[in-house]
C-alpha atoms as a PDB file:
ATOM      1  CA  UNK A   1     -92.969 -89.169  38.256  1.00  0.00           C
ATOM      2  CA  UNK A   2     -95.489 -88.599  41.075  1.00  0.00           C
ATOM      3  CA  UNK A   3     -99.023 -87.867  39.935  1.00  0.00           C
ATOM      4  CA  UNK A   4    -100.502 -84.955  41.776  1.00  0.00           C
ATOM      5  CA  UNK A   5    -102.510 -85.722  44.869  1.00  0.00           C
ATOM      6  CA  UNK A   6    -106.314 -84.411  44.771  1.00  0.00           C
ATOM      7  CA  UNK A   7    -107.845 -82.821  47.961  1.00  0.00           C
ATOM      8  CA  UNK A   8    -111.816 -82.566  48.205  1.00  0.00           C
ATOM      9  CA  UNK A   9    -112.251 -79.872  50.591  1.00  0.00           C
ATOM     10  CA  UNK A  10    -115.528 -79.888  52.445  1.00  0.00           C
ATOM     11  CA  UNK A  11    -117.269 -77.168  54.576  1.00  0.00           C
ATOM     12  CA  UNK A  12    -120.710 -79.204  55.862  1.00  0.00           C
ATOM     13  CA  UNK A  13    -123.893 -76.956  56.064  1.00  0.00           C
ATOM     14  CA  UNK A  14    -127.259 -78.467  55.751  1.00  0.00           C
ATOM     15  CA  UNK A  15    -128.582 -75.230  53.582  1.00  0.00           C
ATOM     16  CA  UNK A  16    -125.423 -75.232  51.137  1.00  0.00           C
ATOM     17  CA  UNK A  17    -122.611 -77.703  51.513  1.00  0.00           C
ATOM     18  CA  UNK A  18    -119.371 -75.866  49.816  1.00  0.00           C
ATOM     19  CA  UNK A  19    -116.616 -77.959  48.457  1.00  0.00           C
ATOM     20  CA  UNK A  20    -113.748 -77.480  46.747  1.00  0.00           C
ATOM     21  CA  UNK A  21    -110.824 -79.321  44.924  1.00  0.00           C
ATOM     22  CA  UNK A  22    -107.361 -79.073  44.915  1.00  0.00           C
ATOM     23  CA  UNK A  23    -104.739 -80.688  43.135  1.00  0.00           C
ATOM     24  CA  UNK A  24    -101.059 -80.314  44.661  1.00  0.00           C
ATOM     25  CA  UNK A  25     -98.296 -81.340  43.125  1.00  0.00           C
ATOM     26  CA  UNK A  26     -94.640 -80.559  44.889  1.00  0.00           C
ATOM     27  CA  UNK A  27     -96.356 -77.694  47.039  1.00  0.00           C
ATOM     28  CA  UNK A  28     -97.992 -76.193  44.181  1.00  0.00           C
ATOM     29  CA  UNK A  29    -102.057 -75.810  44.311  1.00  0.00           C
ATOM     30  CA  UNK A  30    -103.778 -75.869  41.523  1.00  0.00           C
ATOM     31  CA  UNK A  31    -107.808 -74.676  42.124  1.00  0.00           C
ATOM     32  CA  UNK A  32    -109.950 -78.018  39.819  1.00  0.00           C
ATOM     33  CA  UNK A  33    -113.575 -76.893  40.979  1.00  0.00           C
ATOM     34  CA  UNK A  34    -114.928 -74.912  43.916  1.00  0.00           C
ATOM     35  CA  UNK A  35    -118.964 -75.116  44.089  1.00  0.00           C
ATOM     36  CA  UNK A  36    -121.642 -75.718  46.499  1.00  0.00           C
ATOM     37  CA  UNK A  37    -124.541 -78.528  47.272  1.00  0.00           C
ATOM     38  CA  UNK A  38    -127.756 -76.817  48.376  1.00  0.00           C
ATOM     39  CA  UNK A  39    -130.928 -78.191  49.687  1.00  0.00           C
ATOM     40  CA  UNK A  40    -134.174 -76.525  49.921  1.00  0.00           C
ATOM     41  CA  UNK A  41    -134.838 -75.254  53.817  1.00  0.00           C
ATOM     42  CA  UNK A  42    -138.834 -76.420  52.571  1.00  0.00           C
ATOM     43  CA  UNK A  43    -138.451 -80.265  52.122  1.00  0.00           C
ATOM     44  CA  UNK A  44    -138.123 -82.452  54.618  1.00  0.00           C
ATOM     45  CA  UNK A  45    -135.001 -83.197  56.502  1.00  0.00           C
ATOM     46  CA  UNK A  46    -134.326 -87.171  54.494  1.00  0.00           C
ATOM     47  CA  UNK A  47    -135.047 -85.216  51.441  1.00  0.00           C
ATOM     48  CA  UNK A  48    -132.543 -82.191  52.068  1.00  0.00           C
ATOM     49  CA  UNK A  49    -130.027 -85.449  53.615  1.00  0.00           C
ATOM     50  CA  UNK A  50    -130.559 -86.989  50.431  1.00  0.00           C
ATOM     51  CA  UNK A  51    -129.477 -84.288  47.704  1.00  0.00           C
ATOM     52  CA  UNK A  52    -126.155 -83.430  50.365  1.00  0.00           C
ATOM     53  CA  UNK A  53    -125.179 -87.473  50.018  1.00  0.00           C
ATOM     54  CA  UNK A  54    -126.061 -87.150  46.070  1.00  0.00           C
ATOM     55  CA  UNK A  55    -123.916 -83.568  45.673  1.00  0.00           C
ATOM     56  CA  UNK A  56    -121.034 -85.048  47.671  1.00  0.00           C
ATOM     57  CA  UNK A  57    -121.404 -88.316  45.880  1.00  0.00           C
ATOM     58  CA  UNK A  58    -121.559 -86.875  41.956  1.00  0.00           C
ATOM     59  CA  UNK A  59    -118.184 -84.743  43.448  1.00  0.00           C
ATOM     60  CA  UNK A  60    -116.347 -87.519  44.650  1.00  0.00           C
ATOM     61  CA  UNK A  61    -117.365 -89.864  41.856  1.00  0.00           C
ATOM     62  CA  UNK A  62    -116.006 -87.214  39.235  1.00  0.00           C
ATOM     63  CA  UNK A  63    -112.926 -85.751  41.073  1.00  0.00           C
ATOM     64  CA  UNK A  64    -111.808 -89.416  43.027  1.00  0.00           C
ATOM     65  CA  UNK A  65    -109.852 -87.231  45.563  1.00  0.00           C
ATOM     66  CA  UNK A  66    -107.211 -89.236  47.619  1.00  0.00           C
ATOM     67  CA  UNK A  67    -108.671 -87.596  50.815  1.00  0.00           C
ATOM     68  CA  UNK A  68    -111.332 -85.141  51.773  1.00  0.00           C
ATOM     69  CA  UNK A  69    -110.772 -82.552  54.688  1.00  0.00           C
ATOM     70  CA  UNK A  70    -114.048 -82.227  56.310  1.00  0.00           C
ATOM     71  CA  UNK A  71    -114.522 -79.437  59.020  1.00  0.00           C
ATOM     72  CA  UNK A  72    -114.921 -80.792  62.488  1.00  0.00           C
ATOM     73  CA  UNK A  73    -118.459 -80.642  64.046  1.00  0.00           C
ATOM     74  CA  UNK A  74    -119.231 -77.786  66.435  1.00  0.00           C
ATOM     75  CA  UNK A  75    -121.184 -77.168  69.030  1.00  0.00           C
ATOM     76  CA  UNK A  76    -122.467 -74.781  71.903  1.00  0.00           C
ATOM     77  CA  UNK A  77    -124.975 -75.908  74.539  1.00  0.00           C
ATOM     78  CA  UNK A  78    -127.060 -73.244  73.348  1.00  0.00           C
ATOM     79  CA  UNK A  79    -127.471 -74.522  69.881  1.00  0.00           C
ATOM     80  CA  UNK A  80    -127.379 -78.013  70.644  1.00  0.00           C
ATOM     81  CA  UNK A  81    -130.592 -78.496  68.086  1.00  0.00           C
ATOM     82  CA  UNK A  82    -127.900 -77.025  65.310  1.00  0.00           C
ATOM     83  CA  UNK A  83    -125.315 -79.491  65.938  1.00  0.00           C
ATOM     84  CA  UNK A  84    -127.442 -82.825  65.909  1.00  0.00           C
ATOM     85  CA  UNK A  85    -128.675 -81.311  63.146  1.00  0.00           C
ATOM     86  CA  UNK A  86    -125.073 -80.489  61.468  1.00  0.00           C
ATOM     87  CA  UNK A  87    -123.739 -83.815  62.860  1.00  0.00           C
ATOM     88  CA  UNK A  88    -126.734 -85.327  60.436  1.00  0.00           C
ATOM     89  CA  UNK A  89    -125.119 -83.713  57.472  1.00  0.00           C
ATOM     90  CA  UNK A  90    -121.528 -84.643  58.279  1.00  0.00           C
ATOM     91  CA  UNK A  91    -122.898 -88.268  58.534  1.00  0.00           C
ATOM     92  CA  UNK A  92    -123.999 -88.287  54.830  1.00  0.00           C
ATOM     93  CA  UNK A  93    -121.017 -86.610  53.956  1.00  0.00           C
ATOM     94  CA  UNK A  94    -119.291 -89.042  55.212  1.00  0.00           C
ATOM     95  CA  UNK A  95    -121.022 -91.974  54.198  1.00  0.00           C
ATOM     96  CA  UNK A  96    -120.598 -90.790  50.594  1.00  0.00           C
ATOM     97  CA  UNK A  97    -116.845 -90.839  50.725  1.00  0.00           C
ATOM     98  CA  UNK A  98    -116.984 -94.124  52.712  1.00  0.00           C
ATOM     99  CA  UNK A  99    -118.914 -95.757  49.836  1.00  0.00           C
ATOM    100  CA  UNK A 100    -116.389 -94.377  47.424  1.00  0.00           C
ATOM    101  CA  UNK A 101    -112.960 -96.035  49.413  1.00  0.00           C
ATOM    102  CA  UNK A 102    -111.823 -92.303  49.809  1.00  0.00           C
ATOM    103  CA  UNK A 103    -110.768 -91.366  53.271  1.00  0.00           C
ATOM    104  CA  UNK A 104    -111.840 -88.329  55.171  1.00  0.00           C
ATOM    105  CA  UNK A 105    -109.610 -86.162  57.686  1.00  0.00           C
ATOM    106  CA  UNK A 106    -111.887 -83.565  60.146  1.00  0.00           C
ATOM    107  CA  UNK A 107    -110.559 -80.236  61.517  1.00  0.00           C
ATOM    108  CA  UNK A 108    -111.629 -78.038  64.027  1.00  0.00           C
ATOM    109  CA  UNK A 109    -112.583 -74.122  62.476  1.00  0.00           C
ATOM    110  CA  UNK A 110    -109.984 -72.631  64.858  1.00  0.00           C
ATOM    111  CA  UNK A 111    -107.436 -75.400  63.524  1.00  0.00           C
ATOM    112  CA  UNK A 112    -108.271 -74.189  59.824  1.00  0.00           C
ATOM    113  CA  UNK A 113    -107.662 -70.652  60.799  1.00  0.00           C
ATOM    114  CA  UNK A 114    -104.538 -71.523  62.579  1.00  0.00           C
ATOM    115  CA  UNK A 115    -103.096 -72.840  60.008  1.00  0.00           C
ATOM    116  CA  UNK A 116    -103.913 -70.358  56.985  1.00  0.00           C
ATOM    117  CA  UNK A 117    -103.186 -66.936  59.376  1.00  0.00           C
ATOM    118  CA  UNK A 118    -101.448 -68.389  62.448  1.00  0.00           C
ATOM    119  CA  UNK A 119    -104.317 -67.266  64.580  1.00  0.00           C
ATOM    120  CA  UNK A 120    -107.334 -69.903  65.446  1.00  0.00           C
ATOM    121  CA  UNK A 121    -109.116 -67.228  66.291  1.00  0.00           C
ATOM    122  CA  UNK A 122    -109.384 -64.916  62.887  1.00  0.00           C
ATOM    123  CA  UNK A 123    -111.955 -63.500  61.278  1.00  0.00           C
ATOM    124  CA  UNK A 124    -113.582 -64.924  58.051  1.00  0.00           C
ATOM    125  CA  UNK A 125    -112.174 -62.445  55.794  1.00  0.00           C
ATOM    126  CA  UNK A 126    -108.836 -62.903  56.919  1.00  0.00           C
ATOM    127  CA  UNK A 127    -108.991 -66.724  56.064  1.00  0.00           C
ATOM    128  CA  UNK A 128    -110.676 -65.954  53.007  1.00  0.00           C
ATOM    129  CA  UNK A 129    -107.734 -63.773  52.072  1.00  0.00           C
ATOM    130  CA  UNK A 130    -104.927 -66.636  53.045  1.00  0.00           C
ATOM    131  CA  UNK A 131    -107.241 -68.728  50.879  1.00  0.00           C
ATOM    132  CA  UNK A 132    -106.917 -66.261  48.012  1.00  0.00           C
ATOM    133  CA  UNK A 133    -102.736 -65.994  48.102  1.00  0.00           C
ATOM    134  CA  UNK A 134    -102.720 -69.351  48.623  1.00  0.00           C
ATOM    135  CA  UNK A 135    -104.089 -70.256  45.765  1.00  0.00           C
ATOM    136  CA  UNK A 136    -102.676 -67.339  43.531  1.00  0.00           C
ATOM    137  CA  UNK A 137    -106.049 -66.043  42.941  1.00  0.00           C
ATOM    138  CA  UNK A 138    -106.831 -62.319  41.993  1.00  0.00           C
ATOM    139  CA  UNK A 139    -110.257 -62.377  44.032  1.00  0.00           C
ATOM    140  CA  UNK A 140    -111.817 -64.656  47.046  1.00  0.00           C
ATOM    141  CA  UNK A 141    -113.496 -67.400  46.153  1.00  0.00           C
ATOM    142  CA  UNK A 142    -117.310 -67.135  46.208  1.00  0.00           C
ATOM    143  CA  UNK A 143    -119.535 -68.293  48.000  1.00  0.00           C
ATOM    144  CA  UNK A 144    -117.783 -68.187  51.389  1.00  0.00           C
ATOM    145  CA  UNK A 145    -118.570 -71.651  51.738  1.00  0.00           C
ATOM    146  CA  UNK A 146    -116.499 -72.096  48.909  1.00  0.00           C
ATOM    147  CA  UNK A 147    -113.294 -70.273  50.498  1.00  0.00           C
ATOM    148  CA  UNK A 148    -113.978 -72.542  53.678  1.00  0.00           C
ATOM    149  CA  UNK A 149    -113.883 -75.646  51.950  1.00  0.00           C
ATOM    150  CA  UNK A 150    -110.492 -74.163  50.288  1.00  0.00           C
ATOM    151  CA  UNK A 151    -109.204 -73.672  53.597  1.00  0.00           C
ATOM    152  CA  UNK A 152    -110.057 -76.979  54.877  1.00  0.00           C
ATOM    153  CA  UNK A 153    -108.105 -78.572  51.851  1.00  0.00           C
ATOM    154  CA  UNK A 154    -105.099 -76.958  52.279  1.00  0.00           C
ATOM    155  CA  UNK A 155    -105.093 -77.223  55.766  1.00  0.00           C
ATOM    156  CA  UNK A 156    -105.087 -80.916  55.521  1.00  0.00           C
ATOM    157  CA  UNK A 157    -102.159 -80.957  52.857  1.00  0.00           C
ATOM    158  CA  UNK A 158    -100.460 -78.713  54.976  1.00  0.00           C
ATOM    159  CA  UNK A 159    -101.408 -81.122  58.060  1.00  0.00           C
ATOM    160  CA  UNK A 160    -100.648 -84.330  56.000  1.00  0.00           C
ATOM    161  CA  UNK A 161     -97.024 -83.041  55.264  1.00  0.00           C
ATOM    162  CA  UNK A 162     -96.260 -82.965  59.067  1.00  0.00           C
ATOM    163  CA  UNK A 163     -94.574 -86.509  60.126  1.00  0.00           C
ATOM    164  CA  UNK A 164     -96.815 -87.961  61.880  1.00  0.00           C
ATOM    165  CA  UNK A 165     -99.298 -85.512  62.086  1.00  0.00           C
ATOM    166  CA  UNK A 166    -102.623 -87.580  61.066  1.00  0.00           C
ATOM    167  CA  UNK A 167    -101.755 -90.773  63.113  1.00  0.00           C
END
């Protein structure tokens, strides 16, 4: 008998970090945590670097997901300060799965959105509501970092389950 596979779902953001983790088992989720890493905006940027690599870590060590879906880095020439900034986050984040063994899959936003609503272009809510009936839930899941990091999880299992798909 197959053991379920475990998805750590990550949505990076240098104020709060939202994560979640899935368990799937023959195309069944099952929701295991969804939370949030925050830093304080008043310490310095190593310090705030430091307690994202140290949430990430204490998640990984206590899930040990098989993967982690991380969403892709993005950027717009006129916040170009936001994503070097971002891009620092991302690099903790993945540094902490990389000194756990556990391999990390990025995806675009509008890839996420694709595939919970078919459109890579819909609004938050809309995702948030795949996320929710997904996940046979009765509410969204709160924070919305929270239902982004859902969405990033189950668009990699989704993405996973295509032949060839993460070549």
């Amino acid at each position: 008998m197959q053991q379920p596979t475990r998805i750590l779902g990550i949505d990076p953001g240098l104020n709060i970090t939202g994560y979640c983790v899935l368990s799937v088992d023959g195309g069944q989720f099952r929701l295991e945590e969804g939370g949030i890493v925050r830093s304080n905006r008043r310490d310095s940027l190593q310090d705030r670097l430091k307690d994202i690599y140290d949430g990430v870590t204490e998640v990984v060590d206590r899930f040990k997901p098989h993967v982690v879906g991380l969403e892709e880095l993005y950027s717009h020439y006129e916040r170009a300060k936001t994503a070097i900034i971002m891009g620092h986050a991302r690099g903790v984040i993945c540094l902490a799965c990389a000194n756990q063994n556990v391999p990390v899959h990025s995806y675009a936003a509008t890839q996420v959105k694709k595939v919970m609503t078919g459109n890579g272009r819909a609004p938050k809510d809309q995702v948030q509501f795949a996320v929710a009936n997904q996940l046979q839930l009765e509410s969204v899941p709160e924070p919305a970092d929270v239902a982004d990091a859902a969405a990033i999880a189950i668009c990699h299992h989704f993405m996973a389950s295509r032949p060839g798909a993460l070549l």
